[in-house]
N, C-alpha and C. Protein backbone atom coordinates (compact mmCIF):
# COMPACT_ATOMS: atom_id res chain seq x y z
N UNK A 1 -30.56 -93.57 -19.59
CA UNK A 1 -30.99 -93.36 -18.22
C UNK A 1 -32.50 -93.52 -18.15
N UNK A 2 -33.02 -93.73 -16.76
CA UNK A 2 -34.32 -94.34 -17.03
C UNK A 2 -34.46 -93.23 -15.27
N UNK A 3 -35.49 -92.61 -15.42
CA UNK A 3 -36.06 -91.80 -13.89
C UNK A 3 -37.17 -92.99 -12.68
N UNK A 4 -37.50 -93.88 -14.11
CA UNK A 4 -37.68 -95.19 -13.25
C UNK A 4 -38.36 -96.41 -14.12
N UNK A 5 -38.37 -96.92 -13.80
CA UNK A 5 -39.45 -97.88 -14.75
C UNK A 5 -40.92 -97.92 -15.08
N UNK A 6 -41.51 -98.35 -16.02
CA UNK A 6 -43.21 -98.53 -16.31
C UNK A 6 -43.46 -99.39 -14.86
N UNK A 7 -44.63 -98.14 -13.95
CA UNK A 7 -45.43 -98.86 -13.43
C UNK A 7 -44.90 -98.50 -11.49
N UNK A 8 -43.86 -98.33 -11.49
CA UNK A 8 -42.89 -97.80 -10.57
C UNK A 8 -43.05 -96.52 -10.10
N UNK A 9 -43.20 -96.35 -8.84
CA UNK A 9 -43.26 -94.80 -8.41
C UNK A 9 -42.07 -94.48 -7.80
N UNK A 10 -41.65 -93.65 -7.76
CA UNK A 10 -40.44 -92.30 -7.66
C UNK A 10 -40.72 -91.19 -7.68
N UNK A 11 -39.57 -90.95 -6.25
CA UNK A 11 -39.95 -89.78 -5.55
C UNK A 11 -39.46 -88.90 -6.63
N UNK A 12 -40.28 -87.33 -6.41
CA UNK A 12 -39.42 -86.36 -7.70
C UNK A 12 -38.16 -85.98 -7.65
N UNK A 13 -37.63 -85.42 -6.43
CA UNK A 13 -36.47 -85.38 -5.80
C UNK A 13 -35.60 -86.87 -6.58
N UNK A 14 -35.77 -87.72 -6.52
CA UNK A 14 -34.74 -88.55 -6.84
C UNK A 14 -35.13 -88.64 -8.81
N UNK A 15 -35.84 -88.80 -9.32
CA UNK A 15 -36.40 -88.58 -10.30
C UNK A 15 -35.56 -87.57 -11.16
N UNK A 16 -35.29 -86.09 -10.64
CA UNK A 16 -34.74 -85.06 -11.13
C UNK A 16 -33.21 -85.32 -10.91
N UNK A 17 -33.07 -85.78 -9.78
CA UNK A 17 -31.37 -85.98 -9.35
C UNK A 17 -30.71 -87.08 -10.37
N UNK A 18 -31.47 -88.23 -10.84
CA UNK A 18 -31.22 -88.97 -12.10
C UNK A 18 -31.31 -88.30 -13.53
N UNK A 19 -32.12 -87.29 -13.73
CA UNK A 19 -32.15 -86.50 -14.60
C UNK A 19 -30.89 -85.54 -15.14
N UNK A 20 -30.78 -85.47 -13.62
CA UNK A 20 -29.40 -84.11 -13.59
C UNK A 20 -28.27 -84.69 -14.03
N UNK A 21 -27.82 -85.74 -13.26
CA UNK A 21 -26.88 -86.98 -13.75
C UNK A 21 -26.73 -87.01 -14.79
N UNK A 22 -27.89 -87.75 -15.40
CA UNK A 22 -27.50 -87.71 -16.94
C UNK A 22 -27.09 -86.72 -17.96
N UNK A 23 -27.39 -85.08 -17.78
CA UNK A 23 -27.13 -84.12 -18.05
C UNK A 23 -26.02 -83.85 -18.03
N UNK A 24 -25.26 -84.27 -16.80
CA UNK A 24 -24.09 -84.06 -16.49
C UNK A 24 -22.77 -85.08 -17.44
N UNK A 25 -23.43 -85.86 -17.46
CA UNK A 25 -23.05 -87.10 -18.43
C UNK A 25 -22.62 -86.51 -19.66
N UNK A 26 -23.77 -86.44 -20.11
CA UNK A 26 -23.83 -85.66 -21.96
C UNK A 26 -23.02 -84.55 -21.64
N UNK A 27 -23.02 -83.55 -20.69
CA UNK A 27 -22.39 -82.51 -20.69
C UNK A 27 -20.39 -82.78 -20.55
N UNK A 28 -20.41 -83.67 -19.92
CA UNK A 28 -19.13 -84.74 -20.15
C UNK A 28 -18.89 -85.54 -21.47
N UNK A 29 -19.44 -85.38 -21.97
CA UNK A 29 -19.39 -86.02 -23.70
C UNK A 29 -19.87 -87.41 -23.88
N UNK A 30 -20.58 -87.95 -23.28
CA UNK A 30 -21.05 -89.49 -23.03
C UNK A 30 -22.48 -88.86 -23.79
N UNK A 31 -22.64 -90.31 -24.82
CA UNK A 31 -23.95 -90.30 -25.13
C UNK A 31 -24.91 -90.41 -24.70
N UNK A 32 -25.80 -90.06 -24.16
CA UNK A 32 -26.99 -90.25 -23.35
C UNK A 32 -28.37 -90.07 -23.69
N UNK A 33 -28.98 -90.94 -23.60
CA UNK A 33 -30.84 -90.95 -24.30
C UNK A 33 -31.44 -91.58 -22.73
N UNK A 34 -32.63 -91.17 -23.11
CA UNK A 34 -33.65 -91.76 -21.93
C UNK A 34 -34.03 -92.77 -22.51
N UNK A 35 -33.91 -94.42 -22.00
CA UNK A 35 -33.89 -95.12 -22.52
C UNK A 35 -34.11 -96.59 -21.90
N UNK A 36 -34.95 -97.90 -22.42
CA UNK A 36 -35.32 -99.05 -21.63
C UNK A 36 -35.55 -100.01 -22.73
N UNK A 37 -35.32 -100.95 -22.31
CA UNK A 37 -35.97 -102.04 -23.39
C UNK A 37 -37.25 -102.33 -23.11
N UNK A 38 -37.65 -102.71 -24.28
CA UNK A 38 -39.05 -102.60 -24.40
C UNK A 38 -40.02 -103.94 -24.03
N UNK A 39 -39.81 -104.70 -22.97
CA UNK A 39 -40.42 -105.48 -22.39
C UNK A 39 -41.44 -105.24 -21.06
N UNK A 40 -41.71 -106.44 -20.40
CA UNK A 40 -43.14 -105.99 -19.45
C UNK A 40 -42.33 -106.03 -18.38
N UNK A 41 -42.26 -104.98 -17.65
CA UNK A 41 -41.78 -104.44 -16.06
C UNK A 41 -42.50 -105.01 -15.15
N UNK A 42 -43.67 -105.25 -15.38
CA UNK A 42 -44.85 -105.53 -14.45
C UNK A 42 -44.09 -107.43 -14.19
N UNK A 43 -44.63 -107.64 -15.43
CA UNK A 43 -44.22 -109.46 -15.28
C UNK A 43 -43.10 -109.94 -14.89
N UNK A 44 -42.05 -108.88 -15.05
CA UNK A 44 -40.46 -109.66 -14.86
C UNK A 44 -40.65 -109.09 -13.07
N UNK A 45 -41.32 -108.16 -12.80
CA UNK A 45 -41.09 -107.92 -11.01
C UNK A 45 -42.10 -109.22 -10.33
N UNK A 46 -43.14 -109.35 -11.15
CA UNK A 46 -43.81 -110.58 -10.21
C UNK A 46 -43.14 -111.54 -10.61
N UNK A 47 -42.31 -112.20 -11.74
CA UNK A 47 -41.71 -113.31 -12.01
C UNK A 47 -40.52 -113.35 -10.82
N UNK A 48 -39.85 -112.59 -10.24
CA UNK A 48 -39.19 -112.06 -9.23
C UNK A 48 -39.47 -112.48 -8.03
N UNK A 49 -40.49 -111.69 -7.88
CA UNK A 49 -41.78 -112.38 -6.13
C UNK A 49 -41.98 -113.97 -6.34
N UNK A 50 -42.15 -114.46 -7.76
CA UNK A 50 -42.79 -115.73 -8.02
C UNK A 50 -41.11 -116.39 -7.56
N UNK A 51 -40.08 -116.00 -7.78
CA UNK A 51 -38.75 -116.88 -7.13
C UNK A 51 -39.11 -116.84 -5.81
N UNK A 52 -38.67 -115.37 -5.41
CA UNK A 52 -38.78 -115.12 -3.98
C UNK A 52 -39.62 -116.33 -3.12
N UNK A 53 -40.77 -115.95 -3.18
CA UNK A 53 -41.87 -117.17 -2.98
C UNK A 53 -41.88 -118.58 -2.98
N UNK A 54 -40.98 -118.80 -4.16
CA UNK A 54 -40.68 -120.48 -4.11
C UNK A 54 -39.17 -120.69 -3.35
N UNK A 55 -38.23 -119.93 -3.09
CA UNK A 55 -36.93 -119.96 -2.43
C UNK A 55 -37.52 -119.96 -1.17
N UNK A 56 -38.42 -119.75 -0.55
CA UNK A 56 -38.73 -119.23 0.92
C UNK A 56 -39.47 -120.46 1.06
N UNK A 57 -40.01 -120.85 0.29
CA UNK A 57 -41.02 -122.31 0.22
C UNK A 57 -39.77 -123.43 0.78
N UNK A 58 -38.62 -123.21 0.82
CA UNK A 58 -37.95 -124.02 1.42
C UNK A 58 -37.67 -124.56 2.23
N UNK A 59 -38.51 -123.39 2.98
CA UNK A 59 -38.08 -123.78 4.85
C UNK A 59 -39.66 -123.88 4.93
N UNK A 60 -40.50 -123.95 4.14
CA UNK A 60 -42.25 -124.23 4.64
C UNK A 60 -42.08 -125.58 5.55
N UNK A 61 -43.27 -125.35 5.82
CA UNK A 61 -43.82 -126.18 6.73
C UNK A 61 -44.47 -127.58 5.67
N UNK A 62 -44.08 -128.97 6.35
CA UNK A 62 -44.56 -130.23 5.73
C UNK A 62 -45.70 -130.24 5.59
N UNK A 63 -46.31 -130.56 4.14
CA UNK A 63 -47.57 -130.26 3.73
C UNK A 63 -47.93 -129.35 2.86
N UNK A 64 -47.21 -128.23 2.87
CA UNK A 64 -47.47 -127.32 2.25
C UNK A 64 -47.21 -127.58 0.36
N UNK A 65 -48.02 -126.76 -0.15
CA UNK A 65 -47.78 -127.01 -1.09
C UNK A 65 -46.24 -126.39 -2.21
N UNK A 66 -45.47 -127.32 -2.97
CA UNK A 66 -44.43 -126.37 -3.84
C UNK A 66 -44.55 -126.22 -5.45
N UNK A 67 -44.11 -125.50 -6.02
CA UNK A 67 -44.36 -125.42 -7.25
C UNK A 67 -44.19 -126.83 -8.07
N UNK A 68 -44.96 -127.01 -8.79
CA UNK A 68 -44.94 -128.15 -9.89
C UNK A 68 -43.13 -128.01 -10.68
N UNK A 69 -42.92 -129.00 -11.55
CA UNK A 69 -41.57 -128.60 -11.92
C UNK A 69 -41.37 -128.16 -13.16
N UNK A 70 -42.97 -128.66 -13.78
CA UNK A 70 -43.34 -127.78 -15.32
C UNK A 70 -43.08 -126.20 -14.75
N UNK A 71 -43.76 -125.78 -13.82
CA UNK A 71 -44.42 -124.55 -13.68
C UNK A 71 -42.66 -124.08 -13.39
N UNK A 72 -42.01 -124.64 -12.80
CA UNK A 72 -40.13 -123.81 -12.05
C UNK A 72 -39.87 -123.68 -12.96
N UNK A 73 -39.93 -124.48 -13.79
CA UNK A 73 -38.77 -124.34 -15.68
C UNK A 73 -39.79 -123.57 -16.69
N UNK A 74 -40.45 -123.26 -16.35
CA UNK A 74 -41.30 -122.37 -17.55
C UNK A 74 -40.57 -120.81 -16.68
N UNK A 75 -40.82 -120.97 -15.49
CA UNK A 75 -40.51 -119.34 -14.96
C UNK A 75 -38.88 -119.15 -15.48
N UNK A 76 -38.10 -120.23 -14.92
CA UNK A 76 -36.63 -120.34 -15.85
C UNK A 76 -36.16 -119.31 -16.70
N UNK A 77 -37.61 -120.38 -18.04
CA UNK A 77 -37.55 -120.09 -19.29
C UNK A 77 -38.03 -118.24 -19.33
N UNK A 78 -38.64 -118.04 -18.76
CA UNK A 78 -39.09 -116.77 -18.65
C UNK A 78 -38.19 -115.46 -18.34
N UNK A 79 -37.79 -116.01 -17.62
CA UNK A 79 -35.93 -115.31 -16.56
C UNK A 79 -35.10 -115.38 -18.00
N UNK A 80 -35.30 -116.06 -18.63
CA UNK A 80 -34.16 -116.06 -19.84
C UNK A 80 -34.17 -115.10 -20.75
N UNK A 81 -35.36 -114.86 -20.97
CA UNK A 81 -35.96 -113.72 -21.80
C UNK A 81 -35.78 -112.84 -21.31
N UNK A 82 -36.21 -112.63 -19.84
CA UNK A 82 -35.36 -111.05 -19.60
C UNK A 82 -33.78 -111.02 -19.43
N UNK A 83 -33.53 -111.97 -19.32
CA UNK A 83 -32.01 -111.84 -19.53
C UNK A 83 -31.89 -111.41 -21.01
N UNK A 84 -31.95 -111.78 -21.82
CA UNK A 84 -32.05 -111.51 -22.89
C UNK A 84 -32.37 -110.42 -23.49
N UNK A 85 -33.59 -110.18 -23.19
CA UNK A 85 -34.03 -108.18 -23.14
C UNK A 85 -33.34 -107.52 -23.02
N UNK A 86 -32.92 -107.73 -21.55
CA UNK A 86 -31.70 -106.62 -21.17
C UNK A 86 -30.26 -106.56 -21.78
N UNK A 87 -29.62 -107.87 -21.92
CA UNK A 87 -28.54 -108.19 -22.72
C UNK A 87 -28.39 -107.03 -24.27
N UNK A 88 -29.74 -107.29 -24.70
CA UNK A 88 -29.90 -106.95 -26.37
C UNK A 88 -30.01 -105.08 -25.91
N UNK A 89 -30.40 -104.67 -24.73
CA UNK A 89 -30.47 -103.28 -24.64
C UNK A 89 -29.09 -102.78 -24.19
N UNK A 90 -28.05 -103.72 -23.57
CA UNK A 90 -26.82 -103.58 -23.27
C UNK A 90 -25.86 -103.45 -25.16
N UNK A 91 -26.83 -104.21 -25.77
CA UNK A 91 -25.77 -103.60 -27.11
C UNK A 91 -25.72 -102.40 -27.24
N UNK A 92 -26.64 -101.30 -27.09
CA UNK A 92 -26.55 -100.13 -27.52
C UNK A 92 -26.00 -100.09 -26.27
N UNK A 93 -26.30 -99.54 -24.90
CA UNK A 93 -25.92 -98.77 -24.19
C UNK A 93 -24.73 -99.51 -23.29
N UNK A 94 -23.85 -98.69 -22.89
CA UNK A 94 -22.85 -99.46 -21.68
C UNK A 94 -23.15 -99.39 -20.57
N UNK A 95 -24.27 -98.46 -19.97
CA UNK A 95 -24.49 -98.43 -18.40
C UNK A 95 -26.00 -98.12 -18.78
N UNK A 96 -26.73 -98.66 -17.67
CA UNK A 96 -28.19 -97.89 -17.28
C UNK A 96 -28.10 -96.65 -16.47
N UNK A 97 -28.70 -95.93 -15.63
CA UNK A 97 -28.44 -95.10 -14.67
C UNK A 97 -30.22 -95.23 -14.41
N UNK A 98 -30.44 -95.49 -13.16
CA UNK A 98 -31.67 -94.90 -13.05
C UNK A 98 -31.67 -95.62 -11.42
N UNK A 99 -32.63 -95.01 -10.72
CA UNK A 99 -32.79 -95.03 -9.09
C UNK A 99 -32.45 -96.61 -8.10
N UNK A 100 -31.89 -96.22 -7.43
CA UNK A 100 -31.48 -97.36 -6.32
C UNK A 100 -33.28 -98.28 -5.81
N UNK A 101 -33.82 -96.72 -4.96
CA UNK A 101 -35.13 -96.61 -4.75
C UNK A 101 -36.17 -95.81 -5.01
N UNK A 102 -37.34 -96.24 -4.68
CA UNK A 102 -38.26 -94.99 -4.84
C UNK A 102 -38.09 -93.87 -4.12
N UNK A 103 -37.52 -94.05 -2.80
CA UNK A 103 -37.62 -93.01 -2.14
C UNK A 103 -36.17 -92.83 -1.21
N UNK A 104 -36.10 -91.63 -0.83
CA UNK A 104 -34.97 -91.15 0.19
C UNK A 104 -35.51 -92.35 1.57
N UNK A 105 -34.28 -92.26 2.56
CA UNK A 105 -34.48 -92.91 3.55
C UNK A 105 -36.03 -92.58 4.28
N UNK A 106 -36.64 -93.79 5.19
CA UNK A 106 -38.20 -93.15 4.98
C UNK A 106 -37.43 -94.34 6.58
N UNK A 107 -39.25 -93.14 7.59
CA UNK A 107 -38.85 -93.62 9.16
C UNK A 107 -39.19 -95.12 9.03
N UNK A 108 -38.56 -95.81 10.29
CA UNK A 108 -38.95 -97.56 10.51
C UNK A 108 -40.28 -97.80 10.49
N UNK A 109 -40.61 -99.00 10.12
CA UNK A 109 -42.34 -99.25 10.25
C UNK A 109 -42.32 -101.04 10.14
N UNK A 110 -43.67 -101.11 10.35
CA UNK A 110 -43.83 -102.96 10.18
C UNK A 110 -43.84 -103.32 9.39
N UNK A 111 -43.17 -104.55 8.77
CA UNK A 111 -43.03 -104.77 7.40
C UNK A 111 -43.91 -105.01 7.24
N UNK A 112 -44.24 -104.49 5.63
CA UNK A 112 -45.52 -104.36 5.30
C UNK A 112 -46.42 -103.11 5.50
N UNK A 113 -45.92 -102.52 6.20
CA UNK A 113 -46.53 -101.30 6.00
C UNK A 113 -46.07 -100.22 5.22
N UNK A 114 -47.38 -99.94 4.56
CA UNK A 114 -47.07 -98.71 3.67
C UNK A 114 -45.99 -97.19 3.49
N UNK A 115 -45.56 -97.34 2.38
CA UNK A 115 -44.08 -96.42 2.65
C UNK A 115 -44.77 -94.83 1.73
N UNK A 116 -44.24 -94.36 2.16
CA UNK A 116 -44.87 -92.63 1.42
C UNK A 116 -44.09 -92.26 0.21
N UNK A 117 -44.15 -92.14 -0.80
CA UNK A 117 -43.63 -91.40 -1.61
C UNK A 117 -44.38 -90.14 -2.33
N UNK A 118 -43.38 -89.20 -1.97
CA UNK A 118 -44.25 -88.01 -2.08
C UNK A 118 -45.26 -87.56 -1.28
N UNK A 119 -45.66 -88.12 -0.65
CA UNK A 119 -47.02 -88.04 0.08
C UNK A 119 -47.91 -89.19 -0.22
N UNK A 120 -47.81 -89.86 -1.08
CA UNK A 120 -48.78 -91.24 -1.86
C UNK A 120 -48.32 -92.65 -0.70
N UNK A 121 -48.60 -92.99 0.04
CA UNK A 121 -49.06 -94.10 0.43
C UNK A 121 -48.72 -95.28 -0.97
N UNK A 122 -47.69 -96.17 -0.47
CA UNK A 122 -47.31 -96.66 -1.63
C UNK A 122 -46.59 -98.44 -0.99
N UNK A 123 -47.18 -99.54 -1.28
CA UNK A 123 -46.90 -100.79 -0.86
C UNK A 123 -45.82 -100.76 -0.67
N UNK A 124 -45.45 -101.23 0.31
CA UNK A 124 -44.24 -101.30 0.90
C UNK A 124 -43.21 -102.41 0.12
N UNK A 125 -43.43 -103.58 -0.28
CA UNK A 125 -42.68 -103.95 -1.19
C UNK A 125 -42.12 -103.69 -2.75
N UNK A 126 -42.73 -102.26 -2.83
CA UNK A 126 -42.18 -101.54 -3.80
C UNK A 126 -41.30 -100.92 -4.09
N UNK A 127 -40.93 -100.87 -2.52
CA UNK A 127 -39.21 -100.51 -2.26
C UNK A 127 -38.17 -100.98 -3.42
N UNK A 128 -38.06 -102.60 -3.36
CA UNK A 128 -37.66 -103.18 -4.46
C UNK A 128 -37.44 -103.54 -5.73
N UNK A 129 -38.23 -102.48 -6.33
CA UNK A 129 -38.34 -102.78 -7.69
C UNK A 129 -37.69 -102.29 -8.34
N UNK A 130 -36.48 -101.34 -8.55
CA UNK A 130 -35.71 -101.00 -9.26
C UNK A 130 -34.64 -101.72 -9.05
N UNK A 131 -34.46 -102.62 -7.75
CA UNK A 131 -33.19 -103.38 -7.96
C UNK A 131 -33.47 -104.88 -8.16
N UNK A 132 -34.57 -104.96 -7.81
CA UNK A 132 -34.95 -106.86 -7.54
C UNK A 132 -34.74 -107.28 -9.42
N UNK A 133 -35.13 -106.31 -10.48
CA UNK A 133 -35.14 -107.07 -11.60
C UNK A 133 -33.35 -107.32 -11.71
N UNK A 134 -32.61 -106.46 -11.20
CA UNK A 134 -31.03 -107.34 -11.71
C UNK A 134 -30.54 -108.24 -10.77
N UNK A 135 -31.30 -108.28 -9.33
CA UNK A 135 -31.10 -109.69 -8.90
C UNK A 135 -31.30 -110.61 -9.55
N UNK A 136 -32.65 -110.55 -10.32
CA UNK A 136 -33.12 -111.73 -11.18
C UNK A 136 -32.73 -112.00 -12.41
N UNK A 137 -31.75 -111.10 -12.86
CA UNK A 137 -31.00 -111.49 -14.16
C UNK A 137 -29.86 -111.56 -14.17
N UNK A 138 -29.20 -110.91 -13.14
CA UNK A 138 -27.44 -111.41 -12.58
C UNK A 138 -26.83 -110.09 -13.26
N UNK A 139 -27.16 -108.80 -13.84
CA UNK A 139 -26.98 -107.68 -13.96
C UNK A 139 -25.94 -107.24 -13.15
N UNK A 140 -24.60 -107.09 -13.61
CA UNK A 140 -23.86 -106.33 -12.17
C UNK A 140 -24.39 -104.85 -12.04
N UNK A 141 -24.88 -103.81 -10.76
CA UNK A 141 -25.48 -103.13 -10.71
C UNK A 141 -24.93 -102.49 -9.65
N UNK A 142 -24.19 -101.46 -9.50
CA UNK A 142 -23.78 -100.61 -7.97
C UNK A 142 -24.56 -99.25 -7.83
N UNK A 143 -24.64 -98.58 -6.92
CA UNK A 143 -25.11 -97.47 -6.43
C UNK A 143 -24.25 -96.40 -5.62
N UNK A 144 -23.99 -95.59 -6.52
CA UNK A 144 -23.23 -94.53 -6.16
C UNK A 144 -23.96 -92.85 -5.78
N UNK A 145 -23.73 -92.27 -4.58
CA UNK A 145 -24.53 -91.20 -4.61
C UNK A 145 -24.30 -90.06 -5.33
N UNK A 146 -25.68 -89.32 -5.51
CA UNK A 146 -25.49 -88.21 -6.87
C UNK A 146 -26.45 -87.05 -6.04
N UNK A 147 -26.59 -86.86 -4.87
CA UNK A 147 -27.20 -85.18 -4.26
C UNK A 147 -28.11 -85.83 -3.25
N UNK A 148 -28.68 -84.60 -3.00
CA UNK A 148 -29.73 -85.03 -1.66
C UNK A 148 -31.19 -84.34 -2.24
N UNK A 149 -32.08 -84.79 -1.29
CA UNK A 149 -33.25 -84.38 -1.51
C UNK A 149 -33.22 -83.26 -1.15
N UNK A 150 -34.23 -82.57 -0.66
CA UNK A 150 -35.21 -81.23 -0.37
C UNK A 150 -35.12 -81.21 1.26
N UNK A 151 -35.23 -82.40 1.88
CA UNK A 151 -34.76 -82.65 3.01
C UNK A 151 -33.33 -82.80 3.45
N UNK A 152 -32.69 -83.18 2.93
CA UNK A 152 -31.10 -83.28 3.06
C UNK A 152 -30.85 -85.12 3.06
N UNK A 153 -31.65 -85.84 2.55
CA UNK A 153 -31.38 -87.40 2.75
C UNK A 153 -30.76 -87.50 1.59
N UNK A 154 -29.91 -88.60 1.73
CA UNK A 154 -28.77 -88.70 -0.06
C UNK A 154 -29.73 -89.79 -1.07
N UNK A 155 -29.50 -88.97 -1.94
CA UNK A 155 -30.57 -89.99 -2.89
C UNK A 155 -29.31 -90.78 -4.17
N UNK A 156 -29.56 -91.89 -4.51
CA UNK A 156 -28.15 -92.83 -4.70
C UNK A 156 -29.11 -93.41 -6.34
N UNK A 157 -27.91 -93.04 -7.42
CA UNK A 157 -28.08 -94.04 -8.65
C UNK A 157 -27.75 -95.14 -8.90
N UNK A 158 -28.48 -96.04 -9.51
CA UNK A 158 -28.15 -97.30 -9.55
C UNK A 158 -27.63 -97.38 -10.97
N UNK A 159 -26.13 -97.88 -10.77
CA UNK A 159 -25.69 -97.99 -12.17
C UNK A 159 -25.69 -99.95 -13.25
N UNK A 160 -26.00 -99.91 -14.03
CA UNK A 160 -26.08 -101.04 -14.44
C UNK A 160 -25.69 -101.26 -15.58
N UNK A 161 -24.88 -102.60 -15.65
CA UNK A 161 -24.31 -102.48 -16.82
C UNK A 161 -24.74 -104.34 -17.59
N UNK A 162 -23.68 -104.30 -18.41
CA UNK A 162 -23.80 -106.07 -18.98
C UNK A 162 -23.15 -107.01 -18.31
């Protein structure tokens, strides 16, 4: 189980509710360690944006510039490796468990505007980062709820497997 990833903010409320989970787990007889493979979180979420970015480049406007085709197949090649990462961390473990999002449901705003966690003012496309890396590696990944916050909003684990 992972309370979130390097670099990732999470609310405590959901943080502890993944915690508890796993407790509950082991206390069910399932082996359980806090646990991640040991690659860069940072690079595989912008390698992520760097798809995003070129998939959306599709509907650009004539003129604009698109990625070279060295530069698409190196990112590829890059995507492979975290496939791979994760694959090789799926030998030991059969499921991940760790947060859907950073935060409980949070009020409407303009995209792009800053989302609160905890009180921290926190980029709004950060929403995404606990699920965008198994978009990008084809990870089957569901979210099942496990309690509510402090407020009463349901805070939901993301389960992931091979």
């Amino acid at each position: 189980w992972a309370a979130t990833f390097p670099g990732v903010p999470v609310a405590i409320d959901i943080a502890d509710a993944i915690a508890g989970f796993a407790d509950a787990a082991a206390i069910g007889g399932a082996r359980v360690a806090q646990a991640l493979p040991g690659h860069d979180f940072a690079a595989e979420r912008a390698l992520f944006s760097d798809f995003i970015t070129w998939y959306s480049q599709a509907f650009r406007s004539p003129g604009e510039a698109s990625p070279s085709l060295p530069a698409y197949l190196a990112a590829l090649n890059r995507r492979d490796e975290f496939i791979l990462a994760w694959e090789r961390f799926f030998d030991d473990w059969d499921v991940l468990v760790c947060p859907a999002m950073m935060c409980t449901a949070f009020r409407h705003r303009e995209t792009g505007a800053p989302i609160p966690v905890d009180g921290v003012e926190t980029p709004y496309w950060s929403a995404l980062a606990h699920a965008c890396r198994f978009n990008l590696t084809g990870h089957p990944a569901v979210v099942i709820p496990i309690g509510l916050d402090r407020e009463g909003l349901p805070i939901g684990a993301q389960l992931v497997g091979r």
